[in-house]
Protein backbone atom coordinates (compact mmCIF):
# COMPACT_ATOMS: atom_id res chain seq x y z
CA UNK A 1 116.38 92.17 62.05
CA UNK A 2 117.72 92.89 58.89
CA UNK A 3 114.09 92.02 56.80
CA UNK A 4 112.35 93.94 59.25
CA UNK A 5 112.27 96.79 57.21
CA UNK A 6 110.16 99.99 59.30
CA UNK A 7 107.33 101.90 57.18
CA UNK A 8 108.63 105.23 56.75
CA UNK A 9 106.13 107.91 57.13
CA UNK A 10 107.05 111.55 55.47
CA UNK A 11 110.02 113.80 55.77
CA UNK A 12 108.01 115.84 58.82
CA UNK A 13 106.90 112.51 60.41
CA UNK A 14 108.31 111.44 64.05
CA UNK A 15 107.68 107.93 64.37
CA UNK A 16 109.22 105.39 67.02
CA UNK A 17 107.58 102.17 66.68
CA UNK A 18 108.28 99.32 69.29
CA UNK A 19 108.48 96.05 67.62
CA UNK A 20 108.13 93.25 70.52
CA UNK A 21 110.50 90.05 69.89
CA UNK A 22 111.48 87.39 72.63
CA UNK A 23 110.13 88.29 75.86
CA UNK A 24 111.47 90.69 77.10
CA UNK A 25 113.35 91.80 74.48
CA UNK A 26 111.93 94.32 72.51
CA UNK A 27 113.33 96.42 69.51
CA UNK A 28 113.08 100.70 68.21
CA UNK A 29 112.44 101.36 65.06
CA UNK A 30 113.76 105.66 65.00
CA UNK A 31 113.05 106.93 61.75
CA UNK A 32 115.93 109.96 62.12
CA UNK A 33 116.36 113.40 60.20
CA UNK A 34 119.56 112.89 58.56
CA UNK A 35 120.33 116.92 59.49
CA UNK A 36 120.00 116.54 62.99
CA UNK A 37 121.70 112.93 62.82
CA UNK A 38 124.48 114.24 61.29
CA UNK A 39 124.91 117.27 63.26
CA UNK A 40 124.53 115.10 66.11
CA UNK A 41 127.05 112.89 65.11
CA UNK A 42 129.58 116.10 64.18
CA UNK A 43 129.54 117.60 67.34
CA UNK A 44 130.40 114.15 68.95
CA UNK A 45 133.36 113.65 66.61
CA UNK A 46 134.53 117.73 67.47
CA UNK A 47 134.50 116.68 71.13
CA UNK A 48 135.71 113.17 71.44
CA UNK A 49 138.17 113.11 67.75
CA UNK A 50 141.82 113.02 69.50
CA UNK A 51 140.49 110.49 72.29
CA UNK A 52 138.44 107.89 68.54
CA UNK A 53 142.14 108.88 66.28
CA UNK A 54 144.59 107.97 69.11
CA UNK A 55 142.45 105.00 70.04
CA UNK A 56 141.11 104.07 66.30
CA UNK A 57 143.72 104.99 63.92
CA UNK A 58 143.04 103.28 61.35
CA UNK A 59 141.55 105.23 58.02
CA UNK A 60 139.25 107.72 60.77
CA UNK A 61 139.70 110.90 59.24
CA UNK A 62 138.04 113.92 60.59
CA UNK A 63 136.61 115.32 57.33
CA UNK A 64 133.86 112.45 56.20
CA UNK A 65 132.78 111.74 52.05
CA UNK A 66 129.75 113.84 51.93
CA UNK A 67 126.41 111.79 52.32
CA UNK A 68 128.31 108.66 54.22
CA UNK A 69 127.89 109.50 57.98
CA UNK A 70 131.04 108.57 59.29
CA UNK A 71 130.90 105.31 56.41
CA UNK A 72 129.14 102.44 56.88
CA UNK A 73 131.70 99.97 56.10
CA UNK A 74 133.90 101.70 58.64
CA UNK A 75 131.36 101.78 60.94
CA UNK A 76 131.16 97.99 60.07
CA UNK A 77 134.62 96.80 60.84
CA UNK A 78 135.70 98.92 63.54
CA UNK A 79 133.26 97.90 66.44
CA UNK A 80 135.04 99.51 68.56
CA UNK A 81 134.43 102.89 67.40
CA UNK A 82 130.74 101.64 66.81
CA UNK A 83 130.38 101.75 70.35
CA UNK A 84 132.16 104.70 71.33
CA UNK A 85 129.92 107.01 69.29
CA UNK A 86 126.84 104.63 69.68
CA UNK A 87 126.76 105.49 73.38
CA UNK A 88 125.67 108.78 72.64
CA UNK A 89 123.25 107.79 69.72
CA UNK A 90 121.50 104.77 72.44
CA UNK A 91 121.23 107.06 74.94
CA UNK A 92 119.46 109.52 72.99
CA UNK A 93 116.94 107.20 71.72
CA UNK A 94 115.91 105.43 75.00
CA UNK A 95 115.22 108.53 76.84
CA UNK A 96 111.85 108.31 75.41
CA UNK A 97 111.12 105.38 77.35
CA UNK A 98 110.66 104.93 81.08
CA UNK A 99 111.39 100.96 81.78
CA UNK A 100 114.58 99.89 79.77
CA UNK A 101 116.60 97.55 81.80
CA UNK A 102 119.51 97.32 79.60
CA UNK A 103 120.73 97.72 75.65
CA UNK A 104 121.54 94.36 73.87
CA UNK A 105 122.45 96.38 70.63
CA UNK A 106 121.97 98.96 68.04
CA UNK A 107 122.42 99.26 64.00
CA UNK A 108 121.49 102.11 61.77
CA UNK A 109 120.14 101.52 58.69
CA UNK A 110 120.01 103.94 55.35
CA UNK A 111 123.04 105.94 55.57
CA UNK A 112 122.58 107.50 51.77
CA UNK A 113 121.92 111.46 51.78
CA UNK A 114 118.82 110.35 49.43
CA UNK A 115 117.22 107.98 52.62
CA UNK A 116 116.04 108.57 55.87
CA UNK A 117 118.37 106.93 58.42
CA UNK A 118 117.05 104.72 60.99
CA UNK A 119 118.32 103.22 64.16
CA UNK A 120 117.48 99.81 65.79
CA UNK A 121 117.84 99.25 69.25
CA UNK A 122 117.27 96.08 70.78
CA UNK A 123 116.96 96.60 74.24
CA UNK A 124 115.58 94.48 77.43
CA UNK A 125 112.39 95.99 79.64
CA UNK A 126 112.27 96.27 83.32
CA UNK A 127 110.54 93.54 84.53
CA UNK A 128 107.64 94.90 87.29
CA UNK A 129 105.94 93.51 90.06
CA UNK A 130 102.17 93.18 90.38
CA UNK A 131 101.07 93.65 94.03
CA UNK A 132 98.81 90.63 95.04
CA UNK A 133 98.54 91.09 98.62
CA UNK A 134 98.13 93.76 101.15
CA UNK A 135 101.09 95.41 103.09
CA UNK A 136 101.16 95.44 106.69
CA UNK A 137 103.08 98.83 107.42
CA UNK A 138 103.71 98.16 111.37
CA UNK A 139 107.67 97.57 112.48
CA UNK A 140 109.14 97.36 115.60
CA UNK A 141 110.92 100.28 116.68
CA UNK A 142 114.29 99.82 116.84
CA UNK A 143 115.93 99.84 120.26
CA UNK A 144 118.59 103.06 120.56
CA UNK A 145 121.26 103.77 123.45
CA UNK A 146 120.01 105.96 126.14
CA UNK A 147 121.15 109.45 125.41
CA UNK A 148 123.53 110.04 128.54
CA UNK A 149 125.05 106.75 128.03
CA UNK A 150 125.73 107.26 123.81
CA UNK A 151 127.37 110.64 125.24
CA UNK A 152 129.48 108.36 128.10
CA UNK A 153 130.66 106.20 125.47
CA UNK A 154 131.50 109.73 123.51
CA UNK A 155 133.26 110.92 125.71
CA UNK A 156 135.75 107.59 126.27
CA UNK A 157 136.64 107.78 122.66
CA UNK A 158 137.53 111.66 122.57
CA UNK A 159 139.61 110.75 125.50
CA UNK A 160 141.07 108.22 123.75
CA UNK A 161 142.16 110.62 120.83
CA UNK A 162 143.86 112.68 122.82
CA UNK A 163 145.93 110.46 125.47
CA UNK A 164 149.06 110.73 126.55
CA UNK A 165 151.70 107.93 126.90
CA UNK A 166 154.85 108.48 129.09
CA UNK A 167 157.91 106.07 129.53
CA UNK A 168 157.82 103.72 132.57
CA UNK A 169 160.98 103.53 133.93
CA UNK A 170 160.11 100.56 136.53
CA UNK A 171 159.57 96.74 135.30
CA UNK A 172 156.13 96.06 137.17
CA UNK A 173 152.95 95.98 135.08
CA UNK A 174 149.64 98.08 136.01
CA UNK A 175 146.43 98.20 135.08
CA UNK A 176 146.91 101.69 133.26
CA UNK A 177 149.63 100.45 131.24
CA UNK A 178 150.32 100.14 127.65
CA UNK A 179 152.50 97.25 127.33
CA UNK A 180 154.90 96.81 123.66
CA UNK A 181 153.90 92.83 124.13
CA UNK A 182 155.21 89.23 121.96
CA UNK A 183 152.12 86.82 122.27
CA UNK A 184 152.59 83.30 120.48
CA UNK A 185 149.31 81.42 120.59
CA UNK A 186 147.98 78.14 119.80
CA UNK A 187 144.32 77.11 120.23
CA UNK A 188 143.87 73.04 120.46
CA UNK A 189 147.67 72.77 119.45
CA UNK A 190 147.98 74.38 116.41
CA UNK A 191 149.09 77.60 115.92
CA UNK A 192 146.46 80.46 115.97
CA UNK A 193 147.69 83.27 113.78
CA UNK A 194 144.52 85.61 115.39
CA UNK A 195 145.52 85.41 118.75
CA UNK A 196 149.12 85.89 117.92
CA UNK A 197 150.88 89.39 118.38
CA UNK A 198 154.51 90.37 117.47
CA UNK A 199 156.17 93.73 119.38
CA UNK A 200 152.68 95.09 119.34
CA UNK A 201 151.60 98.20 121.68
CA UNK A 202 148.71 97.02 123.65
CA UNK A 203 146.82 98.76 126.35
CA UNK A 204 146.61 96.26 129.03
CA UNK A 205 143.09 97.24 130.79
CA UNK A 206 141.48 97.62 126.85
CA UNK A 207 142.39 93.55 126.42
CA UNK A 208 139.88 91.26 125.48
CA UNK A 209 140.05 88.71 128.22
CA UNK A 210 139.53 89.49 131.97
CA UNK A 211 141.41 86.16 132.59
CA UNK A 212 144.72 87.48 130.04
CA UNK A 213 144.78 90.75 132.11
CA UNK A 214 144.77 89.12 135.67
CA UNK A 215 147.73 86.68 134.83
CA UNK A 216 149.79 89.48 132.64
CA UNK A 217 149.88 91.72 135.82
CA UNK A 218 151.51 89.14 138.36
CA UNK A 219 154.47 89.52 136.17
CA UNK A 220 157.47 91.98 135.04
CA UNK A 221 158.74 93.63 132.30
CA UNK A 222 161.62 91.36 130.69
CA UNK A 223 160.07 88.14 131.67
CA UNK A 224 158.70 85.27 129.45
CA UNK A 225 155.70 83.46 130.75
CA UNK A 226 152.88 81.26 129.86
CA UNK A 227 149.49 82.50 129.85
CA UNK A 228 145.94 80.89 129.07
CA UNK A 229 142.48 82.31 128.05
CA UNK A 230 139.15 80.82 126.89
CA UNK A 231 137.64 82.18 123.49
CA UNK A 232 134.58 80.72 121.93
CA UNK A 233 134.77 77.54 124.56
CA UNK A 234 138.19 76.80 123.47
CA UNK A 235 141.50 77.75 125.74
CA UNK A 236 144.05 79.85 124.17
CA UNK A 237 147.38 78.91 125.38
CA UNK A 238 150.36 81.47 124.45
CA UNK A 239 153.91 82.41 125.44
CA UNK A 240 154.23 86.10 126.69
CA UNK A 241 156.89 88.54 126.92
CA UNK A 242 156.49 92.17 127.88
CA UNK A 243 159.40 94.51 126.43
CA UNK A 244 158.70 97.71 127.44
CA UNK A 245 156.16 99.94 129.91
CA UNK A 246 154.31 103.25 129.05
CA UNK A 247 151.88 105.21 131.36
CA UNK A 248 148.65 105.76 129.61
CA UNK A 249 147.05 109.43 130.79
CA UNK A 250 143.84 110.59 129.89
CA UNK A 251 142.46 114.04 129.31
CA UNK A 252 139.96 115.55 131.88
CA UNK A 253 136.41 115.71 130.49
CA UNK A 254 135.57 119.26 130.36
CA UNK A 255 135.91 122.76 128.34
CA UNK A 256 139.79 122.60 127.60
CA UNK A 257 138.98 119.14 126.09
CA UNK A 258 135.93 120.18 124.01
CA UNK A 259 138.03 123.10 122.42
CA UNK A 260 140.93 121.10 121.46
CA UNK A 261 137.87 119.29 119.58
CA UNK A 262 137.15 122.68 117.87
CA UNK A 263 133.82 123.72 120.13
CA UNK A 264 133.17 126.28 122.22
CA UNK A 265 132.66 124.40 125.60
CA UNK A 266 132.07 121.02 126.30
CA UNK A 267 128.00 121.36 126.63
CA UNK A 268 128.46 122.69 123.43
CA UNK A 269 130.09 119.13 122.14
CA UNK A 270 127.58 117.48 123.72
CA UNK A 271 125.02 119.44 121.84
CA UNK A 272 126.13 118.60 118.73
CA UNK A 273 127.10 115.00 119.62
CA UNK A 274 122.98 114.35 120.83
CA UNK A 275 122.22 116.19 117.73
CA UNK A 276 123.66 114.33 115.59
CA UNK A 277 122.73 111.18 117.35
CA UNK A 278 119.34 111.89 116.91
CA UNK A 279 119.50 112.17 113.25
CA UNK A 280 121.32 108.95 113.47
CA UNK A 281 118.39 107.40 115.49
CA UNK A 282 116.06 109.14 112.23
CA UNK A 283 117.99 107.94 109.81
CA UNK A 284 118.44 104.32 111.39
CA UNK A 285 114.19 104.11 111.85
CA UNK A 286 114.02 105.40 108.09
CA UNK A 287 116.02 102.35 107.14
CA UNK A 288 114.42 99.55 108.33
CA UNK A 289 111.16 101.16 107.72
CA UNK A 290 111.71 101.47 103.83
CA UNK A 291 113.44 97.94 103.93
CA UNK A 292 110.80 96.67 105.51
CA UNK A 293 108.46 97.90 102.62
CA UNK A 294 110.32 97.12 100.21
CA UNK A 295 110.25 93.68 101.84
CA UNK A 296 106.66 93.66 102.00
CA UNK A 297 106.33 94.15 98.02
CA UNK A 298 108.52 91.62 97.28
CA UNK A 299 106.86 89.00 99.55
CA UNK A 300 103.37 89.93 98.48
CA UNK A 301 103.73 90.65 95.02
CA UNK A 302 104.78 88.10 91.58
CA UNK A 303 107.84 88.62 90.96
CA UNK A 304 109.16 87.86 87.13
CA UNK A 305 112.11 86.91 85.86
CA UNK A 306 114.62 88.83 85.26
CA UNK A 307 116.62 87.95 82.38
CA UNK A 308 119.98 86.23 83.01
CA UNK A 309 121.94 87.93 80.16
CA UNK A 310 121.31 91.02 82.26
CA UNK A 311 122.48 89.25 85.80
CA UNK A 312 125.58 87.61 83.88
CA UNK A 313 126.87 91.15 82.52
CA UNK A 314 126.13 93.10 85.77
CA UNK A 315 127.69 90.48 88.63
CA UNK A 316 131.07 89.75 86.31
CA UNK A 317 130.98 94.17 86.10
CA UNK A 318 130.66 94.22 90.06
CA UNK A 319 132.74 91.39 90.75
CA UNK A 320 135.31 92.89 88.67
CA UNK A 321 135.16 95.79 90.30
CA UNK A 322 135.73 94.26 93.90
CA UNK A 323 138.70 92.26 92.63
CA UNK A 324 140.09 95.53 91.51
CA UNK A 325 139.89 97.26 95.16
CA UNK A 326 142.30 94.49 96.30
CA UNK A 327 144.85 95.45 93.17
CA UNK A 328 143.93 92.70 91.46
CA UNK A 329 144.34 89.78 93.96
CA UNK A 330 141.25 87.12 93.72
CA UNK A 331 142.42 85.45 96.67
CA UNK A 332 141.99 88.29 98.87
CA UNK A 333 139.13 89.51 96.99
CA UNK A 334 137.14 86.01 97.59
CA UNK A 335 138.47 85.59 101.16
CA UNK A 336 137.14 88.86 102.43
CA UNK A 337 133.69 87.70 100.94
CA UNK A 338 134.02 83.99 102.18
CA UNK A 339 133.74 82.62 98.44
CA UNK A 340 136.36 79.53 97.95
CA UNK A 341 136.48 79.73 94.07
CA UNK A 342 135.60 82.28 91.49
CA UNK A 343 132.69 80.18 90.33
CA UNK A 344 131.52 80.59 93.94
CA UNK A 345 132.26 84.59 94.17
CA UNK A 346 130.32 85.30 91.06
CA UNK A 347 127.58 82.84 92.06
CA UNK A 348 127.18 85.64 95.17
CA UNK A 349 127.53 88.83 93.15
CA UNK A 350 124.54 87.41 90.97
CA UNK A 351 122.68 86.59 93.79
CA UNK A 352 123.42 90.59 94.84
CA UNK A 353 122.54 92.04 91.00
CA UNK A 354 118.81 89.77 91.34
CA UNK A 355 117.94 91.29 94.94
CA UNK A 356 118.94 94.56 93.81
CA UNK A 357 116.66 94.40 90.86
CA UNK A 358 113.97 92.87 92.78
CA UNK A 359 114.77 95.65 95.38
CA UNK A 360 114.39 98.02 92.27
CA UNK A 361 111.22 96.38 91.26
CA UNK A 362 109.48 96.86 94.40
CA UNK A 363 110.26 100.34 94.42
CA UNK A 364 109.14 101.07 91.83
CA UNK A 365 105.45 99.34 92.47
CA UNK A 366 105.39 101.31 95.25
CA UNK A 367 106.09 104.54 93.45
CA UNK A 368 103.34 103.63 90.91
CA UNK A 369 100.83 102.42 93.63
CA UNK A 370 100.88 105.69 95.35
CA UNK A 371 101.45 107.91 91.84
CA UNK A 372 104.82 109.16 93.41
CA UNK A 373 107.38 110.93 91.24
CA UNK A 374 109.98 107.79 90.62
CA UNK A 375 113.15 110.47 90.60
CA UNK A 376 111.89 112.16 94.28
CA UNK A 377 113.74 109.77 96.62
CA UNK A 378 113.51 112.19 99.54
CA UNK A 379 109.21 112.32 98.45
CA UNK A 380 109.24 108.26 98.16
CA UNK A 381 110.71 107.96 102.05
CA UNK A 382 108.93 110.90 103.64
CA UNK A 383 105.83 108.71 101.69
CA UNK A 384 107.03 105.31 103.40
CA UNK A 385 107.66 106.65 106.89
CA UNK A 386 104.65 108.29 106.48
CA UNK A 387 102.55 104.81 106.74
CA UNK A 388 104.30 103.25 108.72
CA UNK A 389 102.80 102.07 112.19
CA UNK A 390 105.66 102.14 114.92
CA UNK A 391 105.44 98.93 117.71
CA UNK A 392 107.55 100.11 120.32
């Protein structure tokens, strides 16, 4: 890089010149005005000066030696606050350019009040997708609930929200009973911490097992018992005690109920509810339809490769980020995504960066095959759905 020396043009002269370099790394050549670079770079130090002193003490002063912007050899040996300001400085040279997948790395060059600056950026393109095939735009329509029943099922769960629960003072169990329950399981011998439940609240008729619920109601409150269940084709065998009774009581379905959920009346709720199911339904059918798309590209198109430096630095970032939502625990983290190892968790968040990017890709063939505006999402899917041929 460093005996790739641009051709400077003259002081009036805009010139960005992309020099290509390993596929697909390419590499700007900026020629800069050093007034508007170093205003540029003044009004970033105003802002951002307590955050670079309190983080980069060392020698940053805010007053700089007159034709040094910032000084090189500072610039040099404090990366750090390279890449603060450099943010700014990369972000404003890319913009010109539509498909940059990623900055490698930037330099400036020149930094003498005598020379025009320049700035390098090495950067990686978006890879893109040449379509090879036609699509075939017909999907099955998705299967939806029948209206009345979606509402039935509403209605259950409002009910739910608003139950009662009242002390049973006798020591037979009922159906309509919420039962504080011990349940220690074992499933082929060994203890099954799933099926097992310690002084739990469980109401009995909402149980999993038809054959649980018929052998917990031929007993009382107080007494220990044995109880089996099949799950999965294997037989659950637990001990059971019941220690205490409650009388579940559920709300009537009507007016009084719908206002305590802030409408008018309850056709009012139900209104809303089928509205907003509907949009559901819209928004489910828009789904699948652009996936499906987007799924069509990708399986009738040549895909390139995207570069692994890229997949690396992106699936370490997201995998990061997911061990972070569990406060830092990598056990939990990999258990709730089935991984065994971290080699094996990052393996999967790499395999989630590449289908994004392919997913990315596609889009964006689309977007170009149809001369769509590539920031209109809402234009791109009112596009989609408007091809697609509905098999119901």
């Amino acid at each position: 890089m460093e005996n790739q020396e641009p051709k400077l043009e003259s002081e009036d002269t805009f010139k960005l010149t992309i020099e290509p370099l390993s596929q697909p790394l390419r590499a700007i050549f900026e020629d800069l005005s050093y007034t508007e670079f170093r205003k540029m770079f003044d009004d970033y130090w105003h802002e951002n000066h307590q955050i670079l002193t309190t983080r980069f003490p060392l020698k940053i002063r805010k007053k700089k030696k007159k034709g040094n912007i910032g000084g090189k050899a500072m610039l040099e040996k404090n990366h750090g606050f390279k890449k603060l300001y450099g943010e700014i400085i990369v972000d404003w040279a890319v913009e010109k350019l539509n498909n940059v997948m990623y900055v490698k790395g930037f330099d400036l060059y020149n930094f003498e009040m005598d020379k025009k600056p320049v700035l390098v950026v090495l950067f990686f393109e978006s890879p893109e997708l040449v379509i090879e095939n036609e699509l075939n735009f017909e999907v099955q329509r998705p299967k939806m609930g029948d209206d009345e029943v979606q509402w039935e099922q509403q209605c259950k769960i409002v009910q739910a929200q608003h139950r009662t629960l009242k002390p049973y003072e006798g020591d037979d169990i009922k159906e309509d009973h919420n039962i504080l329950i011990d349940i220690i399981a074992e499933i082929d011998g060994e203890p099954s911490e799933q099926e097992t439940v310690r002084k739990r609240w469980i109401e009995i008729s909402k149980h999993w097992s038809d054959e649980f619920r018929e052998q917990v109601l031929k007993h009382k409150k107080g007494e220990l018992f044995e109880v089996s269940w099949d799950k999965d084709g294997k037989t659950v065998n637990a001990q059971v005690k019941i220690h205490d009774l409650q009388v579940v009581e559920y709300p009537d379905i009507d007016d009084e109920l719908a206002k305590d959920e802030k409408y008018e009346s309850l056709a009012d709720m139900k209104a809303k509810f089928l509205e907003d199911y509907h949009k559901q339904i819209e928004n489910t059918e828009r789904g699948i339809a652009i996936d499906h798309v987007i799924g069509q590209i990708s399986e009738n198109s040549k895909i390139p490769p995207v570069p692994e430096e890229w997949i690396d630095i992106n699936a370490t970032k997201s995998m990061q980020a997911h061990i972070q939502r569990f406060k830092g625990n990598t056990r939990q983290a990999m258990m709730s995504i089935g991984a065994v190892d971290e080699p094996q968790m990052l393996s999967m968040f790499k395999g989630h960066v590449l289908q994004d990017s392919i997913k990315r890709m596609a889009t964006r063939a689309y977007v170009d095959k149809y001369d769509l505006d590539k920031d209109d999402e809402e234009k791109i899917a009112e596009h989609i759905m408007s091809q697609i041929v509905w098999l119901d």
